[in-house]
N, C-alpha and C. Protein backbone atom coordinates (compact mmCIF):
# COMPACT_ATOMS: atom_id res chain seq x y z
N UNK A 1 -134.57 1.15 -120.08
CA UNK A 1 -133.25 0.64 -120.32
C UNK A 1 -132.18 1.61 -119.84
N UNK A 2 -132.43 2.89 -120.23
CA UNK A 2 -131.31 3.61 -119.85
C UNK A 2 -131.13 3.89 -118.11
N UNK A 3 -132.43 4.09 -117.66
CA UNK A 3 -132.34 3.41 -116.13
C UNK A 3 -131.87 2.90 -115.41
N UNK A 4 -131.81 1.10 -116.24
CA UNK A 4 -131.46 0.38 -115.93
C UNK A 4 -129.85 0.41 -115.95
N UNK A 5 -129.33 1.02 -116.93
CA UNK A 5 -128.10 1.50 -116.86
C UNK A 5 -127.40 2.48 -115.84
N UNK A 6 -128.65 3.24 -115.83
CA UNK A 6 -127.67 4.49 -114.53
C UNK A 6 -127.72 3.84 -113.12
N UNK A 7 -129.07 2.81 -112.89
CA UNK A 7 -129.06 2.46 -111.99
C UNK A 7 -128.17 1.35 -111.71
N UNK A 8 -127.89 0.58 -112.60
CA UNK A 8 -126.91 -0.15 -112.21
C UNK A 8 -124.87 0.51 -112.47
N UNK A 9 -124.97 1.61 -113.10
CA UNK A 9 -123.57 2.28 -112.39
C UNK A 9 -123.88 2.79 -111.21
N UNK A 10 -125.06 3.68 -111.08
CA UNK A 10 -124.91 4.05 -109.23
C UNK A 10 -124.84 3.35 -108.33
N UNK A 11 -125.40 1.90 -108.32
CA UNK A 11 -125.33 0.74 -107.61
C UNK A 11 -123.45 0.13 -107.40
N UNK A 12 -122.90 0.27 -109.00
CA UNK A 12 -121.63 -0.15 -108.99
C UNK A 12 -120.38 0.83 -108.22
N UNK A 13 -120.91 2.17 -108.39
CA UNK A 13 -120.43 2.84 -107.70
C UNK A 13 -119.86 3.49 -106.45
N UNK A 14 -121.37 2.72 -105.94
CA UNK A 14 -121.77 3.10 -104.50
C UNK A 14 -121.11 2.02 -103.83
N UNK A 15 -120.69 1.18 -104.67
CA UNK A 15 -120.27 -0.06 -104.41
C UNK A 15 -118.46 0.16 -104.41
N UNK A 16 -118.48 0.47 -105.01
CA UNK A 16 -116.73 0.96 -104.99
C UNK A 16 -116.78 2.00 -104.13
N UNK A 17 -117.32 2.98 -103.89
CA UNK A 17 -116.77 4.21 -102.46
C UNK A 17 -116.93 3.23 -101.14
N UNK A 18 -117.87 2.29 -101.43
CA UNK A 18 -117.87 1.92 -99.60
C UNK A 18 -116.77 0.27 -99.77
N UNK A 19 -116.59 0.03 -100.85
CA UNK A 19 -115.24 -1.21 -100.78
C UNK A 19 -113.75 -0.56 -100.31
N UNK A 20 -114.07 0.61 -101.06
CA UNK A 20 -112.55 0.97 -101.38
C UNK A 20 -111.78 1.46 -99.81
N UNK A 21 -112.85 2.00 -98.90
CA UNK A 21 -112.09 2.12 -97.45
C UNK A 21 -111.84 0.82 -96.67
N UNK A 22 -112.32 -0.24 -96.92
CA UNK A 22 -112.24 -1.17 -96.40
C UNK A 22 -110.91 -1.73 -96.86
N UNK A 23 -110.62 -1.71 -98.08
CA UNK A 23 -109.56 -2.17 -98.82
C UNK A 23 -108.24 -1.25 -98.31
N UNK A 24 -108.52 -0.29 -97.72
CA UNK A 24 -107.51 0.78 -97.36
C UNK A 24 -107.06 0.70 -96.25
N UNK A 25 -108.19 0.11 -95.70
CA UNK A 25 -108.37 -0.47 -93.98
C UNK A 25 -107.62 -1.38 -93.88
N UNK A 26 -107.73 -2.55 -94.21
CA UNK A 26 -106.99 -3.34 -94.37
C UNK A 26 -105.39 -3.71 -94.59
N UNK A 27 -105.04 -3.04 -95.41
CA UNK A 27 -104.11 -2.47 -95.53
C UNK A 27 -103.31 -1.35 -94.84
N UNK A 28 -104.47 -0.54 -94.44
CA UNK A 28 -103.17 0.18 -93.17
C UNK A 28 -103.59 -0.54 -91.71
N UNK A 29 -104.16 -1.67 -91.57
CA UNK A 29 -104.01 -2.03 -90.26
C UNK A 29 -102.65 -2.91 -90.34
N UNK A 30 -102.25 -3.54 -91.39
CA UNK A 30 -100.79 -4.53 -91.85
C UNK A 30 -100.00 -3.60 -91.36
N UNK A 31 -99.64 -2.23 -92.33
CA UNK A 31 -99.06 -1.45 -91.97
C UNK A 31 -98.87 -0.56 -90.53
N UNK A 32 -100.15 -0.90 -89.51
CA UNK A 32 -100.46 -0.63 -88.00
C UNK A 32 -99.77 -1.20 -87.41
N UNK A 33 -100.03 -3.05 -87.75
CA UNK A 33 -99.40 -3.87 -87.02
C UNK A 33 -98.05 -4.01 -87.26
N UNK A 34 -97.57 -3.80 -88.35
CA UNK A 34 -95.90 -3.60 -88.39
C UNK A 34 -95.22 -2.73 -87.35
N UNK A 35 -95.92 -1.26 -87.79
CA UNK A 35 -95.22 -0.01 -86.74
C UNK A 35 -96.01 -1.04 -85.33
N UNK A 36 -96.42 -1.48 -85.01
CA UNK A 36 -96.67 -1.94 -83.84
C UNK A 36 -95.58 -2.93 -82.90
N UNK A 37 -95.16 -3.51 -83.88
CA UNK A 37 -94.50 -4.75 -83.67
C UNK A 37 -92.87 -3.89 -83.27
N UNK A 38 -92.73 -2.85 -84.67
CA UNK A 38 -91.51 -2.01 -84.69
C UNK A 38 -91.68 -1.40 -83.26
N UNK A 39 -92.83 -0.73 -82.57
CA UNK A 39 -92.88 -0.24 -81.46
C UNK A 39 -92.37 -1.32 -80.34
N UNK A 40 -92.93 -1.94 -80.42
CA UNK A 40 -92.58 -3.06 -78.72
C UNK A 40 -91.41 -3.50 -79.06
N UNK A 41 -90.51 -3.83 -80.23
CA UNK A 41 -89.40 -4.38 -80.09
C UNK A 41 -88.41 -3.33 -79.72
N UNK A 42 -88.54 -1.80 -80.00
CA UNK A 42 -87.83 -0.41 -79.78
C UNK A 42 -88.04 -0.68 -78.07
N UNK A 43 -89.27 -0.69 -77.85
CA UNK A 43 -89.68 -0.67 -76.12
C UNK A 43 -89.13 -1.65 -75.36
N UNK A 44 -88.80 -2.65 -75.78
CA UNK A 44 -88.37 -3.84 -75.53
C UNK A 44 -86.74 -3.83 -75.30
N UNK A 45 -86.18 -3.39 -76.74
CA UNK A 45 -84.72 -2.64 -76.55
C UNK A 45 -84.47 -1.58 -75.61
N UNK A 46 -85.22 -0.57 -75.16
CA UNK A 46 -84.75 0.43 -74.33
C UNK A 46 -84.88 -0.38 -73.38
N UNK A 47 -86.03 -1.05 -72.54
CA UNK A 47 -85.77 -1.68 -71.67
C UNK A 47 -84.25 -2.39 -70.96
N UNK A 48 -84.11 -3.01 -72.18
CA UNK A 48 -83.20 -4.16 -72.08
C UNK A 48 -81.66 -3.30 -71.92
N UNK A 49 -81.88 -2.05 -72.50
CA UNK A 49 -80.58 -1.18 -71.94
C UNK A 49 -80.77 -0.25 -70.74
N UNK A 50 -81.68 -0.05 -70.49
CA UNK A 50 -82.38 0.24 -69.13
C UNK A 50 -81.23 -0.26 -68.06
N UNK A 51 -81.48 -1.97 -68.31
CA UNK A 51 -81.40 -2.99 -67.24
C UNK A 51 -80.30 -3.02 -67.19
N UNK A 52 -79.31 -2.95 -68.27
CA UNK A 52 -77.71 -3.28 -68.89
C UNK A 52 -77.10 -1.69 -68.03
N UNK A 53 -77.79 -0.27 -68.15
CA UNK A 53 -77.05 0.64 -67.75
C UNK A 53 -76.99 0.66 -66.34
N UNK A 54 -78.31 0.33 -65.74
CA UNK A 54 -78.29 0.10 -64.39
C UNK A 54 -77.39 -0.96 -63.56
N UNK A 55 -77.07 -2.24 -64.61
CA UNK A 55 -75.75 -3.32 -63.77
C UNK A 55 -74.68 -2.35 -64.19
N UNK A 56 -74.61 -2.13 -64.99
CA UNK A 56 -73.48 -0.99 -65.12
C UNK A 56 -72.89 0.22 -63.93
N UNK A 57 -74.28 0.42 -63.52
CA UNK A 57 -74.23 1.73 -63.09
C UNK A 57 -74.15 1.00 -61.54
N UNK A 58 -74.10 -0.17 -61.25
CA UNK A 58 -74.19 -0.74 -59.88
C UNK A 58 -72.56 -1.33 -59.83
N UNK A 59 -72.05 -1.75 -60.91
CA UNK A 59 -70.63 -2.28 -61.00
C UNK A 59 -70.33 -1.39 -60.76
N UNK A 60 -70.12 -0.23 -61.24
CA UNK A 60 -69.07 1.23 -61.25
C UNK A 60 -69.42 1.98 -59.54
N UNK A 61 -70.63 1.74 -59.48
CA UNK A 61 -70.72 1.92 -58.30
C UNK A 61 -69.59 1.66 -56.59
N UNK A 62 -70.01 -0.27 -57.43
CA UNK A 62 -69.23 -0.82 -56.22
C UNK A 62 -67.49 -0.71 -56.70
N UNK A 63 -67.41 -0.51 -57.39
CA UNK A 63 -65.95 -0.12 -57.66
C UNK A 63 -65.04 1.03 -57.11
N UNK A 64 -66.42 2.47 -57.40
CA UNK A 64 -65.71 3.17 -56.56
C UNK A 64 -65.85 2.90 -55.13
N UNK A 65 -66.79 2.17 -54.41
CA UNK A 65 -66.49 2.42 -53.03
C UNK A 65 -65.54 1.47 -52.64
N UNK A 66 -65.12 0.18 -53.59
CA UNK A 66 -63.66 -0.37 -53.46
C UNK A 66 -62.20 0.36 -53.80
N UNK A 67 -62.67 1.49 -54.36
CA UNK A 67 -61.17 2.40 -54.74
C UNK A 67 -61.50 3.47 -53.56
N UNK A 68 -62.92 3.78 -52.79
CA UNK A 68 -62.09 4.89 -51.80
C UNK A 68 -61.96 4.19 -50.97
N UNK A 69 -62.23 3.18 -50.19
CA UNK A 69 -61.78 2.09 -49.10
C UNK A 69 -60.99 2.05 -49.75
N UNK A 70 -59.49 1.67 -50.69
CA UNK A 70 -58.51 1.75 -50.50
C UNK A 70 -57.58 2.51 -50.44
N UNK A 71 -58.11 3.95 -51.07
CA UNK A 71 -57.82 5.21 -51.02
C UNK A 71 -57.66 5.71 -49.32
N UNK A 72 -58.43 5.32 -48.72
CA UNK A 72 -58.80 6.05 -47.29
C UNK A 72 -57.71 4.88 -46.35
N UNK A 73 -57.85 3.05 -46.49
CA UNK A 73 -56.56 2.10 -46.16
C UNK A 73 -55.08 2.87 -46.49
N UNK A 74 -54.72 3.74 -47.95
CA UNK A 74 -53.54 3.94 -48.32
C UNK A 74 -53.36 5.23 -47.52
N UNK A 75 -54.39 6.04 -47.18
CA UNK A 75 -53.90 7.56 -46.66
C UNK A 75 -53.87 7.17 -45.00
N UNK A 76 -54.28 6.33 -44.61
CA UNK A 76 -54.43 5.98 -42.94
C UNK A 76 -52.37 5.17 -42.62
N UNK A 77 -51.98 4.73 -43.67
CA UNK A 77 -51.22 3.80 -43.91
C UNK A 77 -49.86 4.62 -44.15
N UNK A 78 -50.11 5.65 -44.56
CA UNK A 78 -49.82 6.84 -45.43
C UNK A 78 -49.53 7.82 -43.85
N UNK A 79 -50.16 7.98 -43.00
CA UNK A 79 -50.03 8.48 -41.50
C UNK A 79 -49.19 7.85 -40.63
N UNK A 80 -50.16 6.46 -40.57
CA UNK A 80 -49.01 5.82 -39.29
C UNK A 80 -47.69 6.15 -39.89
N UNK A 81 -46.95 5.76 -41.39
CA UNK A 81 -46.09 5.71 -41.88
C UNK A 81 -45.10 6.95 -41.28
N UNK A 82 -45.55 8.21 -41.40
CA UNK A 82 -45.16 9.77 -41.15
C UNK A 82 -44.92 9.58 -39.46
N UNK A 83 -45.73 8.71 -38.75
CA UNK A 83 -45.96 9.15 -37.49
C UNK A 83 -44.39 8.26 -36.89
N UNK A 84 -44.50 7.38 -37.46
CA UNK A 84 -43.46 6.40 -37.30
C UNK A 84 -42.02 6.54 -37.59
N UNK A 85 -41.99 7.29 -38.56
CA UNK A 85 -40.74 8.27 -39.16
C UNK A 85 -40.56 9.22 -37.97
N UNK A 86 -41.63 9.88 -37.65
CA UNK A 86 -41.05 11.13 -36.04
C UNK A 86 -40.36 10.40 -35.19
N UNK A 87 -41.68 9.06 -34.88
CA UNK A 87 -41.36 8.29 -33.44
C UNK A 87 -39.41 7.74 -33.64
N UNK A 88 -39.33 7.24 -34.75
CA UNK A 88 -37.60 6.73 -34.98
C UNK A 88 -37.05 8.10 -34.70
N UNK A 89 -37.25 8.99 -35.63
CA UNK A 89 -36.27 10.25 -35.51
C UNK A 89 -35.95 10.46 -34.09
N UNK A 90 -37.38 10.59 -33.04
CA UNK A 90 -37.27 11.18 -31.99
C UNK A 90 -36.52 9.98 -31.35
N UNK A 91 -36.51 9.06 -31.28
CA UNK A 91 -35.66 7.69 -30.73
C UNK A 91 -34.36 8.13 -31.06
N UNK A 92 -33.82 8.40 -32.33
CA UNK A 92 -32.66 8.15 -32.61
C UNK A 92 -32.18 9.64 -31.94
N UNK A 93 -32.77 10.16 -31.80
CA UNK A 93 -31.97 11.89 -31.31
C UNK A 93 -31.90 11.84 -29.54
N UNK A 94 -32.86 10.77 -29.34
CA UNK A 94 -32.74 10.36 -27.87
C UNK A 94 -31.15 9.55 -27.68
N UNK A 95 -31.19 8.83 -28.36
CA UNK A 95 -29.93 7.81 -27.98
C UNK A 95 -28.62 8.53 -28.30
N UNK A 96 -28.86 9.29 -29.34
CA UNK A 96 -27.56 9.86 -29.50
C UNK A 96 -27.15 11.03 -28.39
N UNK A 97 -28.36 11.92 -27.93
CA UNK A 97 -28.15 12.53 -26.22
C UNK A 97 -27.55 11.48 -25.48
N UNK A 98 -28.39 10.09 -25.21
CA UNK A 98 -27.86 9.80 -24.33
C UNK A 98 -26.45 9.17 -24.05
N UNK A 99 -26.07 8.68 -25.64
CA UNK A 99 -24.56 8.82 -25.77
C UNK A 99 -23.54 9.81 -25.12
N UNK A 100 -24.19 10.78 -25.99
CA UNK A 100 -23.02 11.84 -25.35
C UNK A 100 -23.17 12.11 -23.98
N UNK A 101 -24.47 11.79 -23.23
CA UNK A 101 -24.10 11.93 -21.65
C UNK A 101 -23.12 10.74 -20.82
N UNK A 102 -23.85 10.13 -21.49
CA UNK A 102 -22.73 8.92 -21.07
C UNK A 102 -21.34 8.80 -21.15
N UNK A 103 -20.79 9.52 -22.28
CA UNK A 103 -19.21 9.42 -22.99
C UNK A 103 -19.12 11.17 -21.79
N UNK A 104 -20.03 11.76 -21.49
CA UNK A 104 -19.83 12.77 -20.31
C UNK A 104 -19.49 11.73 -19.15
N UNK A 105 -20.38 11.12 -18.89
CA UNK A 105 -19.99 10.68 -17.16
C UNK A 105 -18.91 10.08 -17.14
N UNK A 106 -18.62 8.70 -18.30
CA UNK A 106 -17.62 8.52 -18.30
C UNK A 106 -15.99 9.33 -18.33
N UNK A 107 -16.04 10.61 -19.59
CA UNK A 107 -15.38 11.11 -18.90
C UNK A 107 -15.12 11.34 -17.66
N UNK A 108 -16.14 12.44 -16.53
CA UNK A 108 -15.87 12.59 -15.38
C UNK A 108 -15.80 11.52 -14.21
N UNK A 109 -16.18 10.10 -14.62
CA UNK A 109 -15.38 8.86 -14.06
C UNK A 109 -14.22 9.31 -14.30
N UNK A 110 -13.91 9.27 -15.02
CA UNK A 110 -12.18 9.14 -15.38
C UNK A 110 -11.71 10.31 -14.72
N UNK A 111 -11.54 11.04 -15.21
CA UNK A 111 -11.32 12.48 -14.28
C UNK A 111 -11.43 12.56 -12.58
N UNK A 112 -12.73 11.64 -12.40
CA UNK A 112 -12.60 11.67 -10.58
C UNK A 112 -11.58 10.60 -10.65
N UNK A 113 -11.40 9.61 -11.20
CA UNK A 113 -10.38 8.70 -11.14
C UNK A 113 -9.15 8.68 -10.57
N UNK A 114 -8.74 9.57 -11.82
CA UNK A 114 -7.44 10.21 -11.87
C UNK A 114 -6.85 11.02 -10.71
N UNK A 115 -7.97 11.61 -9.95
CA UNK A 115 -7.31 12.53 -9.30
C UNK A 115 -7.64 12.29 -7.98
């Protein structure tokens, strides 16, 4: 009888050490598949800003090469402008010489005129 007693706690026993990992198992695979799920949706998010920084990074892109094409249009624009300012100046300092040669000859018309 008393045998029968130890043998049936060592039986019950032996029976609970090899349940109880299974039961643990079980339970941290729930808890596996959660952090799992938490993993691919994190992986999933970086991705997805991945993709978002890169249109980003392609807008800003084409932006600046639309601000130095107009940068490089305004400084070319920005030249002729200067060059065009000489070309008048030098025009206008021409005509006014040739004024005064003229208001010369005319004088010395007049002067051979006269005499």
């Amino acid at each position: 009888m008393k045998n029968k007693i130890l043998l049936l706690s060592l039986v019950t026993a032996l029976f609970s050490v090899v349940a109880m990992p299974a039961v643990a198992q079980s339970t941290e695979t729930k808890q596996e598949r959660q952090s799992a799920k938490a993993d691919e949706k994190r992986l999933n998010d970086a991705v997805d800003l991945r993709v978002d920084t890169k249109a980003d990074s392609e807008a800003a892109k084409a932006s600046l090469r639309e601000a130095k094409r107009a940068e490089k249009d305004a400084r070319i624009a920005r030249r002729e402008a200067k060059k065009a300012a000489r070309m008048e100046a030098k025009t206008q300092k021409s005509r006014i010489e040739a004024d005064k040669q003229a208001r010369k000859a005319a004088k010395a018309t007049e002067k051979s005129n006269n005499n």
